[in-house]
PDB file of N, CA and C in Angstrom:
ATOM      1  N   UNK A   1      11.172  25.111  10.301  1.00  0.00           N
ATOM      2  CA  UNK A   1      10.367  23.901  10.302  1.00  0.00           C
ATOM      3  C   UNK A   1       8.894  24.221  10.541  1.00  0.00           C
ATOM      4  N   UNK A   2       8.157  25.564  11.661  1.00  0.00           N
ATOM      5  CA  UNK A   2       6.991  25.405  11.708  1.00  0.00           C
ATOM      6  C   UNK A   2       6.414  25.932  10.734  1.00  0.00           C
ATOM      7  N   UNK A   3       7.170  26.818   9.521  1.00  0.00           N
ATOM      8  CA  UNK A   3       6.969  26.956   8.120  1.00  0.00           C
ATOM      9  C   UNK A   3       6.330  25.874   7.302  1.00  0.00           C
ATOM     10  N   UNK A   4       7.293  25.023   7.555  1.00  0.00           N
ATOM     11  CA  UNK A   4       6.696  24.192   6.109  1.00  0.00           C
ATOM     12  C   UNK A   4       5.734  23.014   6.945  1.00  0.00           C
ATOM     13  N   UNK A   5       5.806  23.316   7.872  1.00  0.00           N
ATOM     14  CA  UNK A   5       4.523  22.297   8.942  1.00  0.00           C
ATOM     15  C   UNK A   5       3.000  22.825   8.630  1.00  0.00           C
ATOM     16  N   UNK A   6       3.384  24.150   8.642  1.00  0.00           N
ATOM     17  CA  UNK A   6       2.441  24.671   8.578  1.00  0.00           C
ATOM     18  C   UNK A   6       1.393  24.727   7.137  1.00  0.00           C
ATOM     19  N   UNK A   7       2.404  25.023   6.323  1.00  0.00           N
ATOM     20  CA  UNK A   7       2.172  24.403   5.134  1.00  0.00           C
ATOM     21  C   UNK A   7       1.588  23.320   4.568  1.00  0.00           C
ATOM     22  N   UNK A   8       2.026  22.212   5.415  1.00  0.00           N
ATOM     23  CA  UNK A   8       1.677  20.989   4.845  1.00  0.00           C
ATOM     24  C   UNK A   8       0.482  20.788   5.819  1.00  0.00           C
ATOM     25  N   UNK A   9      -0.117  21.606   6.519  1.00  0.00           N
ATOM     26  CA  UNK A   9      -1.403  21.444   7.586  1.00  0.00           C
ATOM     27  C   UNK A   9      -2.196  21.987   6.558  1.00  0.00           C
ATOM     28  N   UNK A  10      -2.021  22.887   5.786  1.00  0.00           N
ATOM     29  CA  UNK A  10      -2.992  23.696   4.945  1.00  0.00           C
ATOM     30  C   UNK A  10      -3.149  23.146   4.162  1.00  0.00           C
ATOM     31  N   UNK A  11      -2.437  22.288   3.003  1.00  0.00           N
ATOM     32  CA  UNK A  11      -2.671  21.334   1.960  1.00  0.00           C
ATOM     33  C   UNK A  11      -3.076  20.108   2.630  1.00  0.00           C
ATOM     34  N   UNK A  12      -2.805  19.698   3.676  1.00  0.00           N
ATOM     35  CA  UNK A  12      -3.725  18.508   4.231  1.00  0.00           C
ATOM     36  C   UNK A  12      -5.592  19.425   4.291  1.00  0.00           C
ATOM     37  N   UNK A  13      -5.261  20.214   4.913  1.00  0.00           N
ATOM     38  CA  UNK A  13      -6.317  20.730   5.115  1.00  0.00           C
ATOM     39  C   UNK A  13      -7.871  20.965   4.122  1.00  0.00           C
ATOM     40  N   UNK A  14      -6.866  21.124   3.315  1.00  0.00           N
ATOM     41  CA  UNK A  14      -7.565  21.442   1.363  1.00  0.00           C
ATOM     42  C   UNK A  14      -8.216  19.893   0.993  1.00  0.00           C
ATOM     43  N   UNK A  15      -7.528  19.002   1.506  1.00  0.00           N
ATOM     44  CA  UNK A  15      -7.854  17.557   1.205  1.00  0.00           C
ATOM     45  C   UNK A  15      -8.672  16.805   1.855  1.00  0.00           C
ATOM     46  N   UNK A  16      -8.839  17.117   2.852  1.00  0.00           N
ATOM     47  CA  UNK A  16      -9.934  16.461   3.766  1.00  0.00           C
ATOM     48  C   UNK A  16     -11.174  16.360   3.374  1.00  0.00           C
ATOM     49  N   UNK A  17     -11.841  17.642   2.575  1.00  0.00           N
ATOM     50  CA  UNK A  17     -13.103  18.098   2.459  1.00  0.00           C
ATOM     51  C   UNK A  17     -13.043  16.583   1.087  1.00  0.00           C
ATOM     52  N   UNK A  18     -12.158  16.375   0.288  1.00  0.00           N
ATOM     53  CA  UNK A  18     -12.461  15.471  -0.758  1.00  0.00           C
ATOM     54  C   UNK A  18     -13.007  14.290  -0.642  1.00  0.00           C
ATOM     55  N   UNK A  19     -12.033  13.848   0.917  1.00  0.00           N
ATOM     56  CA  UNK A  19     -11.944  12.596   1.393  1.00  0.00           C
ATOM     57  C   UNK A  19     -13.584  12.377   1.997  1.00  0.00           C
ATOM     58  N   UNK A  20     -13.965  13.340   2.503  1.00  0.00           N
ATOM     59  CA  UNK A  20     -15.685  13.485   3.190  1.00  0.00           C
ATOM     60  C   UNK A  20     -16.592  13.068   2.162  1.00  0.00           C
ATOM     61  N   UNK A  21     -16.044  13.885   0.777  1.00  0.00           N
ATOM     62  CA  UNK A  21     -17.069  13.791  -0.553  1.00  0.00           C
ATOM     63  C   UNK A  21     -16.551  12.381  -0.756  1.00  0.00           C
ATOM     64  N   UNK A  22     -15.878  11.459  -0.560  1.00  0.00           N
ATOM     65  CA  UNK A  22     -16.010  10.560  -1.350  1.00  0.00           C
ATOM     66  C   UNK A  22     -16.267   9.182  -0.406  1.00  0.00           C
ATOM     67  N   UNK A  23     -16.496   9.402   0.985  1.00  0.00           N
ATOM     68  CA  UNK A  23     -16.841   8.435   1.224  1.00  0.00           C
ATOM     69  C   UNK A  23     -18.550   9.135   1.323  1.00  0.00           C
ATOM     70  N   UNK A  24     -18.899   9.801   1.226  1.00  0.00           N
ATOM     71  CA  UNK A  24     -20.526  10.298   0.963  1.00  0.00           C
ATOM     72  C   UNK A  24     -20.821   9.343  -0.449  1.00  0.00           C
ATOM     73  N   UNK A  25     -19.568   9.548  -1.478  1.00  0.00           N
ATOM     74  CA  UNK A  25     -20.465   9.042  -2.813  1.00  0.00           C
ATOM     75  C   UNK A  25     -20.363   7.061  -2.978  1.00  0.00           C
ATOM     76  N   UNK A  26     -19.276   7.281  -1.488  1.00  0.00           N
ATOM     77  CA  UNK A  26     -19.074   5.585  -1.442  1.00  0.00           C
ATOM     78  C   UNK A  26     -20.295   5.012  -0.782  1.00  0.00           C
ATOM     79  N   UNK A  27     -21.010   5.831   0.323  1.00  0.00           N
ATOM     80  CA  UNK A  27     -22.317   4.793   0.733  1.00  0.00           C
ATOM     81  C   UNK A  27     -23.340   5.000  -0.397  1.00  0.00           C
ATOM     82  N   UNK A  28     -23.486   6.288  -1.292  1.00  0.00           N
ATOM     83  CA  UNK A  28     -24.289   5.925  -2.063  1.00  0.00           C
ATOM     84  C   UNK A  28     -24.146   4.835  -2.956  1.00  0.00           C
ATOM     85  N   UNK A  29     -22.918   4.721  -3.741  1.00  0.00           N
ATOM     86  CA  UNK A  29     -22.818   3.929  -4.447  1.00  0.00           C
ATOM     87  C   UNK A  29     -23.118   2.217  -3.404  1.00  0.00           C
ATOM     88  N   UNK A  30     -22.731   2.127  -2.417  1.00  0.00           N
ATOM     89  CA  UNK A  30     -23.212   1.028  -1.644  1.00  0.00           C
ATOM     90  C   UNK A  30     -24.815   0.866  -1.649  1.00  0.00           C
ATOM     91  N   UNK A  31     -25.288   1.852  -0.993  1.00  0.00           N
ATOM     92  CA  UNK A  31     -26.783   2.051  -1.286  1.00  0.00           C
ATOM     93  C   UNK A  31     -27.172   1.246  -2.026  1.00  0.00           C
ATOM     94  N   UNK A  32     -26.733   1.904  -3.660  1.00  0.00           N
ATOM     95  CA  UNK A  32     -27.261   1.510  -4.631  1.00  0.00           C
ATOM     96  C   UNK A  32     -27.016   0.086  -5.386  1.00  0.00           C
ATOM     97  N   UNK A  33     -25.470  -0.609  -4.872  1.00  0.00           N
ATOM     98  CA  UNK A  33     -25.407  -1.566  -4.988  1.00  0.00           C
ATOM     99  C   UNK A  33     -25.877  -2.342  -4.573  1.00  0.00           C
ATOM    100  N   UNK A  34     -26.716  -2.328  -3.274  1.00  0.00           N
ATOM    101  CA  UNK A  34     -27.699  -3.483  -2.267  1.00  0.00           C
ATOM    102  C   UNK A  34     -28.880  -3.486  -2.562  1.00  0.00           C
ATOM    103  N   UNK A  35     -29.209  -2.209  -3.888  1.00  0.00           N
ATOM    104  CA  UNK A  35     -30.652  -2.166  -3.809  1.00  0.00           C
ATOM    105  C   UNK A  35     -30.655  -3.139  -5.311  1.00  0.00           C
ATOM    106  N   UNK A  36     -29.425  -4.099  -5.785  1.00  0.00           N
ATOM    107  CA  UNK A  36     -29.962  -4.444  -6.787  1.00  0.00           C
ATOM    108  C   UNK A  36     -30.121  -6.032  -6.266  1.00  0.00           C
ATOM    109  N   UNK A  37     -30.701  -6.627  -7.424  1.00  0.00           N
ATOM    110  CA  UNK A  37     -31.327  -8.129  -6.933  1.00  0.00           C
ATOM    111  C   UNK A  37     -30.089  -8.514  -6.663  1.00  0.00           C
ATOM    112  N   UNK A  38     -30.035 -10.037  -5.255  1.00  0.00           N
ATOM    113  CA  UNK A  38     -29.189 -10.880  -5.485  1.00  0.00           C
ATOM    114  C   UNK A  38     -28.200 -11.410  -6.317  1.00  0.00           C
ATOM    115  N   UNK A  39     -29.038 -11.935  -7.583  1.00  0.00           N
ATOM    116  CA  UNK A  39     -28.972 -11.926  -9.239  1.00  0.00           C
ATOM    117  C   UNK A  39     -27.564 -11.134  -9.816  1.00  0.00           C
ATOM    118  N   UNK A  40     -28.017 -10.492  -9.601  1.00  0.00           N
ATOM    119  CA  UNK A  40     -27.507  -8.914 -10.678  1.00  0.00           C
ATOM    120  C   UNK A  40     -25.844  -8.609  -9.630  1.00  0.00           C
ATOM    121  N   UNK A  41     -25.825  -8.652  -7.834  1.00  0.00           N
ATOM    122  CA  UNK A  41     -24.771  -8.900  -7.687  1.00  0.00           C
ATOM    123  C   UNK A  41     -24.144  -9.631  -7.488  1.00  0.00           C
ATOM    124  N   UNK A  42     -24.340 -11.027  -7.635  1.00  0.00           N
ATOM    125  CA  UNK A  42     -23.413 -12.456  -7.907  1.00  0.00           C
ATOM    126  C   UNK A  42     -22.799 -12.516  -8.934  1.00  0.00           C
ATOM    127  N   UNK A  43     -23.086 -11.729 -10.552  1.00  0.00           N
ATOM    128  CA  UNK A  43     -22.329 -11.424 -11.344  1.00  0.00           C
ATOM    129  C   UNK A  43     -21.137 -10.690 -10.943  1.00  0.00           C
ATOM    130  N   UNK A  44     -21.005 -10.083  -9.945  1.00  0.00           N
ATOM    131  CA  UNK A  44     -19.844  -9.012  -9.770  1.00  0.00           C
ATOM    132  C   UNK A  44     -19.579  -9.030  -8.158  1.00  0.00           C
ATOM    133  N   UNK A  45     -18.961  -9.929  -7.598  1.00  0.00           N
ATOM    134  CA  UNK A  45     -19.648  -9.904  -6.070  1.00  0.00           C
ATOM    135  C   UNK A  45     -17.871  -9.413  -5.620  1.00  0.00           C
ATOM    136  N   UNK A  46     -16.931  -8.690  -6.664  1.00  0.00           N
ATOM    137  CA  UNK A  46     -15.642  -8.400  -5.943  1.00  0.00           C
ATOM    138  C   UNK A  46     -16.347  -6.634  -5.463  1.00  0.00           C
ATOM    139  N   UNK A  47     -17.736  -6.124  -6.306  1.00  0.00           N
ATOM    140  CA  UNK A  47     -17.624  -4.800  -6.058  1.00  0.00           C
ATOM    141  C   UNK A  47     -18.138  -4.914  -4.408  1.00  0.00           C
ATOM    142  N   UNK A  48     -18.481  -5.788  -3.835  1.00  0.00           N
ATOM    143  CA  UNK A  48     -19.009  -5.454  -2.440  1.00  0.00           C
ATOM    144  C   UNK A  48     -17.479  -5.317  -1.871  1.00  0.00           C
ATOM    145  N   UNK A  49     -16.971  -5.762  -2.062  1.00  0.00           N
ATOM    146  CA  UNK A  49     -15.381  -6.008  -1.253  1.00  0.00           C
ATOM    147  C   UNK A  49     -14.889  -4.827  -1.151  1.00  0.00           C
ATOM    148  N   UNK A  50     -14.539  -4.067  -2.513  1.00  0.00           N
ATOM    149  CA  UNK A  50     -13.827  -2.835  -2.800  1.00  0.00           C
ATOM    150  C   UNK A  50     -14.311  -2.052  -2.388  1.00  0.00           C
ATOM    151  N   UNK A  51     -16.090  -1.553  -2.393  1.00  0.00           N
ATOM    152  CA  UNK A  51     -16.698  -0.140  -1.787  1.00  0.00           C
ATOM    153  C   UNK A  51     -16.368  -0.723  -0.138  1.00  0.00           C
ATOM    154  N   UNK A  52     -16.294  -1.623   0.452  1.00  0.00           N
ATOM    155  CA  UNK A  52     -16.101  -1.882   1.564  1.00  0.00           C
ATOM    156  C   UNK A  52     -14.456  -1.490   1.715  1.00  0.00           C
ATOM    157  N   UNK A  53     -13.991  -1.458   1.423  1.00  0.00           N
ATOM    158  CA  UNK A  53     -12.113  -1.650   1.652  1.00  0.00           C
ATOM    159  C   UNK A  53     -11.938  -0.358   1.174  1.00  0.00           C
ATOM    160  N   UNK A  54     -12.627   0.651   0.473  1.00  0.00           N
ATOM    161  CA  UNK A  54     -12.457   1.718  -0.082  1.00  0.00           C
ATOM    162  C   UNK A  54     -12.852   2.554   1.088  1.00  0.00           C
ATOM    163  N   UNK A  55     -13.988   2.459   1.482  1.00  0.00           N
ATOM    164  CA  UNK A  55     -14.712   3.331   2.830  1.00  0.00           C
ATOM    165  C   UNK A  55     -13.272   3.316   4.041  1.00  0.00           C
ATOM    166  N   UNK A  56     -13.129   1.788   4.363  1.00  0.00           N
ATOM    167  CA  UNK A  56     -12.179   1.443   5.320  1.00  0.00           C
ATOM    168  C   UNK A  56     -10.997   2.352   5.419  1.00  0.00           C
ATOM    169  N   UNK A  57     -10.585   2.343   4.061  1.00  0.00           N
ATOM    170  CA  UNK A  57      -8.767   2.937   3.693  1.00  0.00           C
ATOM    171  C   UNK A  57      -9.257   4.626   3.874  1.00  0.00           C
ATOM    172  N   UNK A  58     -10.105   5.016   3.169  1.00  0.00           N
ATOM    173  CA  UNK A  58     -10.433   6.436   3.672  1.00  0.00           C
ATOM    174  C   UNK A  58     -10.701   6.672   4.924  1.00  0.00           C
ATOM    175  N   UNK A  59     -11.556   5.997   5.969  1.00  0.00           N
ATOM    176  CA  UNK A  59     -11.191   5.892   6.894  1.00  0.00           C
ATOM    177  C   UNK A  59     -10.037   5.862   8.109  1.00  0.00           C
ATOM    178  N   UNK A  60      -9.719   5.353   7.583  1.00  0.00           N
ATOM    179  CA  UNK A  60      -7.830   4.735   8.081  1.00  0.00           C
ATOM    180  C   UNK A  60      -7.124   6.146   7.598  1.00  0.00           C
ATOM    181  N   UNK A  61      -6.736   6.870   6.627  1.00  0.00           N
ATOM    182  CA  UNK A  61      -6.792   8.186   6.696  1.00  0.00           C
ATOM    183  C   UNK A  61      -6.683   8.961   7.637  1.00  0.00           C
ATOM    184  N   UNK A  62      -8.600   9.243   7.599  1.00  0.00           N
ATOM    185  CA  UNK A  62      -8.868   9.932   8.627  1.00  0.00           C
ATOM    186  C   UNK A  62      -8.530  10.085   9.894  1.00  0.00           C
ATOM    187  N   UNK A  63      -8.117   8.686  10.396  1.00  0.00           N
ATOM    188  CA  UNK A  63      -7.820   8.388  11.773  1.00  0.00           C
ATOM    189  C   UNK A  63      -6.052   8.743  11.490  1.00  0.00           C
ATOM    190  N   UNK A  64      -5.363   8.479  10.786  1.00  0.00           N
ATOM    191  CA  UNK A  64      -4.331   8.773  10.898  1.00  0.00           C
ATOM    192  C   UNK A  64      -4.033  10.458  11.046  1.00  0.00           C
ATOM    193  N   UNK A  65      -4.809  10.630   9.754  1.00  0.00           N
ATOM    194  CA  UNK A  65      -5.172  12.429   9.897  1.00  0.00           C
ATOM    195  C   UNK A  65      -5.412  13.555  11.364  1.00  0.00           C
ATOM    196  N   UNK A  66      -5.834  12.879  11.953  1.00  0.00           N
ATOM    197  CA  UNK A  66      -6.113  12.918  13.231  1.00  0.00           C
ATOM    198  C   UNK A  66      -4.920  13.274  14.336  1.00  0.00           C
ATOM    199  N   UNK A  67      -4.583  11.384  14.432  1.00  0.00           N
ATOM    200  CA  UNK A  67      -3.365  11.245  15.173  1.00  0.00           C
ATOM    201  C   UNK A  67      -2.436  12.346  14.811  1.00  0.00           C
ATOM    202  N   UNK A  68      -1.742  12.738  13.627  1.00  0.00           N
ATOM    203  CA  UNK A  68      -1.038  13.335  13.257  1.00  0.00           C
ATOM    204  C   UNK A  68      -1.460  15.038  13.808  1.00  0.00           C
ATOM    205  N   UNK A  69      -2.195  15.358  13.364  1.00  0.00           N
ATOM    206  CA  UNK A  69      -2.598  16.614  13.575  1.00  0.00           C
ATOM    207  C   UNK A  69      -2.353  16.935  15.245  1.00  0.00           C
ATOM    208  N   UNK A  70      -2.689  15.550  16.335  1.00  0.00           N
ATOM    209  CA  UNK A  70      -2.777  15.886  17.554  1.00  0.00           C
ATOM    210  C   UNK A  70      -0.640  15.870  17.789  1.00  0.00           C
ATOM    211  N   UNK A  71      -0.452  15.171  17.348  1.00  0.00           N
ATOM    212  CA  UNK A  71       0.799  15.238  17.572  1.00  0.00           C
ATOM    213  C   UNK A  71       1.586  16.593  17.216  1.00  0.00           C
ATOM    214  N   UNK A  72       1.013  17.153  15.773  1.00  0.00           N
ATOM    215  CA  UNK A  72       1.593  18.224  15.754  1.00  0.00           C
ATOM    216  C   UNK A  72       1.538  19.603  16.476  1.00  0.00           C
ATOM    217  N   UNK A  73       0.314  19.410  16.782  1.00  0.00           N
ATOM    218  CA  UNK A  73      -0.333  20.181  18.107  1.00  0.00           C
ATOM    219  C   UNK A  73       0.294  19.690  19.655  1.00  0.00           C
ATOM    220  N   UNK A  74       0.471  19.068  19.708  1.00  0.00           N
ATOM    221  CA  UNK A  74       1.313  18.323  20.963  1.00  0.00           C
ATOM    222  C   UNK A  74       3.235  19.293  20.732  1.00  0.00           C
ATOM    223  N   UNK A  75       3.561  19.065  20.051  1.00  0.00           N
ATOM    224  CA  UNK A  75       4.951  19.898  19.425  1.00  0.00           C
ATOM    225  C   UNK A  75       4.886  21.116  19.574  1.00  0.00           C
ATOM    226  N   UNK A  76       3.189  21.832  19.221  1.00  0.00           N
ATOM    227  CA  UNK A  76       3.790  23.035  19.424  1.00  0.00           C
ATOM    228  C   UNK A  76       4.307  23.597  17.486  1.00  0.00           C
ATOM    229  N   UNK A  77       3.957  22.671  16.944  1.00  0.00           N
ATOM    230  CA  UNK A  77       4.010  22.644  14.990  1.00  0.00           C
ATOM    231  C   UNK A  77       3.287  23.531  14.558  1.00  0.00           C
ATOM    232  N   UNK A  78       1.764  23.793  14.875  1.00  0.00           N
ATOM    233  CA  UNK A  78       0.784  24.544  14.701  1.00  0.00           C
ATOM    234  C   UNK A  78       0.369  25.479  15.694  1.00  0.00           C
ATOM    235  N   UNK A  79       0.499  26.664  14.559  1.00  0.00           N
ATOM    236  CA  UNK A  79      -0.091  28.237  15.010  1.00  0.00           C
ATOM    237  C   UNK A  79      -1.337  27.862  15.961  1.00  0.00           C
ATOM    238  N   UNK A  80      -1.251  28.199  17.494  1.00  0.00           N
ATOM    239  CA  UNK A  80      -2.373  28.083  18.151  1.00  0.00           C
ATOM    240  C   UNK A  80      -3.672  28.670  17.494  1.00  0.00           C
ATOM    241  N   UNK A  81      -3.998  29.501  16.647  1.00  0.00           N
ATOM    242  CA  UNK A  81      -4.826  30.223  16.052  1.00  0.00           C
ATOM    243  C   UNK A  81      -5.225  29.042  14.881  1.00  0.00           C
ATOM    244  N   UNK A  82      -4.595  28.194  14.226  1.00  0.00           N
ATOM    245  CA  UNK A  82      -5.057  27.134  13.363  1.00  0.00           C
ATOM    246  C   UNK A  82      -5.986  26.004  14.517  1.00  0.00           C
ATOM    247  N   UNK A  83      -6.137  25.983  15.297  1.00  0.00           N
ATOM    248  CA  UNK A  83      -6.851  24.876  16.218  1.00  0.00           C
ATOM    249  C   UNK A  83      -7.747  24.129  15.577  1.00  0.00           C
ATOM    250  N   UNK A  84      -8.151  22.606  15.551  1.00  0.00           N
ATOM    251  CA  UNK A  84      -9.196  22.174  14.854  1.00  0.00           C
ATOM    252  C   UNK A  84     -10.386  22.991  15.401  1.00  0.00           C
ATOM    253  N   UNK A  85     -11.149  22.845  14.712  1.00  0.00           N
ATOM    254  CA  UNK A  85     -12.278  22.701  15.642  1.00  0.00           C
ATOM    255  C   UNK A  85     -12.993  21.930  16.335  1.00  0.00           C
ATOM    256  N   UNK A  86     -14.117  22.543  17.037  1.00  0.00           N
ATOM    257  CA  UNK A  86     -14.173  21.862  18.401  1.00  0.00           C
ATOM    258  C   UNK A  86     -15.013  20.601  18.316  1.00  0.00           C
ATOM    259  N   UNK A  87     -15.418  20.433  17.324  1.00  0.00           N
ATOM    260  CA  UNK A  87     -15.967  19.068  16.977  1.00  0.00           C
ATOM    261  C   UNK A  87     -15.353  17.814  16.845  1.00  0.00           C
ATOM    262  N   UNK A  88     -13.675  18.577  16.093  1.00  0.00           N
ATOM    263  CA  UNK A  88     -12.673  17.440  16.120  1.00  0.00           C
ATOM    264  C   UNK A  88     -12.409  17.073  17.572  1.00  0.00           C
ATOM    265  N   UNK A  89     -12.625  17.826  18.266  1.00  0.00           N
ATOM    266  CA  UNK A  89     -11.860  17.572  19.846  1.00  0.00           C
ATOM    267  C   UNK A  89     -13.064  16.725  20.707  1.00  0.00           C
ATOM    268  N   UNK A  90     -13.680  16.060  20.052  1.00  0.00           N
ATOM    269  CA  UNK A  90     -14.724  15.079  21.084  1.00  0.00           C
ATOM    270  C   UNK A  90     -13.808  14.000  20.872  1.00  0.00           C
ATOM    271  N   UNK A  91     -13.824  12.933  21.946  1.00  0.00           N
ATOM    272  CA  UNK A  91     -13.186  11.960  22.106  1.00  0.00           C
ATOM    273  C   UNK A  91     -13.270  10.793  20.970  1.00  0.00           C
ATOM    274  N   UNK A  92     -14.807  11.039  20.542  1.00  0.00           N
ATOM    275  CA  UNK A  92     -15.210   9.762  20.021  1.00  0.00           C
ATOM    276  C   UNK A  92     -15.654  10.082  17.793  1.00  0.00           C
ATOM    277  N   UNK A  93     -15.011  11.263  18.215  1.00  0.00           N
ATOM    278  CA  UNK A  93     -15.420  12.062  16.745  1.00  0.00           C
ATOM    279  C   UNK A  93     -15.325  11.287  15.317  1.00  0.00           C
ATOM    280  N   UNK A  94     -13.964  10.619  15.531  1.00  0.00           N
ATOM    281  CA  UNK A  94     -13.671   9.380  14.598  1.00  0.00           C
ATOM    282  C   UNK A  94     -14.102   7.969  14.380  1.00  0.00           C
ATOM    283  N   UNK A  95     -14.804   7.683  15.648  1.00  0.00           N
ATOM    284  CA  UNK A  95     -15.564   6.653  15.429  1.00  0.00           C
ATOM    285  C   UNK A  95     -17.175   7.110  15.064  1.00  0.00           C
ATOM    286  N   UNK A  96     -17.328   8.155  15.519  1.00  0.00           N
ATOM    287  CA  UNK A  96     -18.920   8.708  14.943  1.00  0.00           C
ATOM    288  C   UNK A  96     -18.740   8.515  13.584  1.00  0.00           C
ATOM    289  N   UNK A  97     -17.730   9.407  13.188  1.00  0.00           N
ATOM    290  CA  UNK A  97     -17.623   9.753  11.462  1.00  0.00           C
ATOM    291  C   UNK A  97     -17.427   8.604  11.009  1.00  0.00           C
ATOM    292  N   UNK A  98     -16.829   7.499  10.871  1.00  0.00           N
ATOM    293  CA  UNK A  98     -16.334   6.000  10.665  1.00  0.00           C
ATOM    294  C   UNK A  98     -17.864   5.497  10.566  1.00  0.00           C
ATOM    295  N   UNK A  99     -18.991   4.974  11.780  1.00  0.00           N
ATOM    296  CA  UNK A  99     -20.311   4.595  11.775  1.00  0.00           C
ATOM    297  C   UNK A  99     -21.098   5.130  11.075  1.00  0.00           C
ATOM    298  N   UNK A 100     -21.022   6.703  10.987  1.00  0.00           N
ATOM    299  CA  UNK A 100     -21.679   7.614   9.999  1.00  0.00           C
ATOM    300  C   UNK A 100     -21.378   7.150   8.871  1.00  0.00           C
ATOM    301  N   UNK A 101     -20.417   6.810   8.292  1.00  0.00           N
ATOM    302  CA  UNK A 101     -20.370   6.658   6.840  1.00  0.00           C
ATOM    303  C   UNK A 101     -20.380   5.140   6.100  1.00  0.00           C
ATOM    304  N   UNK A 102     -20.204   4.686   7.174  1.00  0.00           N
ATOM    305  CA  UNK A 102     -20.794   2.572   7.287  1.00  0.00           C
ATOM    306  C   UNK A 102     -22.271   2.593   7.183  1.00  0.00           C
ATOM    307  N   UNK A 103     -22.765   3.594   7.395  1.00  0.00           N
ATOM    308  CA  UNK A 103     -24.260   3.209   7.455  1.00  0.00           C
ATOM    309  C   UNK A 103     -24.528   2.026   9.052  1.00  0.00           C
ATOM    310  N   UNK A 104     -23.848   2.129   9.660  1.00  0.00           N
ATOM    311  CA  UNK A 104     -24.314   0.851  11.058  1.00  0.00           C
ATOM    312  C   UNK A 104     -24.501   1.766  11.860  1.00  0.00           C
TER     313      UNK A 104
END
């Protein structure tokens, strides 16, 4: 079992970096959606919803990503030598990254 745990820590692992790139290209695209007139987004006012609910669900992810990882580390699942790093281990790391990428 700590075989294929381990495994599936490394392909999670591979995936994370995507999830970073795409809520980076989600505030831009937010950015750029606020920088257009009023006008221009009342024609389309479901895209505020979705880059919003899109950030969120990647988010929600992350935080699950998290939980999980501590649990598997809690088990004893993961090679002490795989440890997050120590940035992951601040208390408040997930709500930084969450505000960080809301732009608030």
């Amino acid at each position: 079992e700590n075989a294929s745990s381990y495994e599936f820590y490394q392909s999670r692992k591979n995936i994370l970096p995507f999830l970073d790139q795409s809520l980076t290209r989600l505030k831009k695209h937010r950015i750029d959606w606020q920088r257009l007139s009023p006008e221009e987004r009342a024609e389309f006012p479901q895209i505020a919803t979705l880059i919003r609910s899109s950030q969120e669900s990647i988010n929600k992810i992350l935080v699950m990503d998290r939980e999980n990882e501590q649990l598997l580390l809690r088990r004893g699942l993961l090679p002490p030598n795989k440890l997050p790093p120590a940035q992951q281990q601040r208390p408040h790391f997930v709500a930084d990254l969450y505000r960080r990428n809301l732009g608030k």
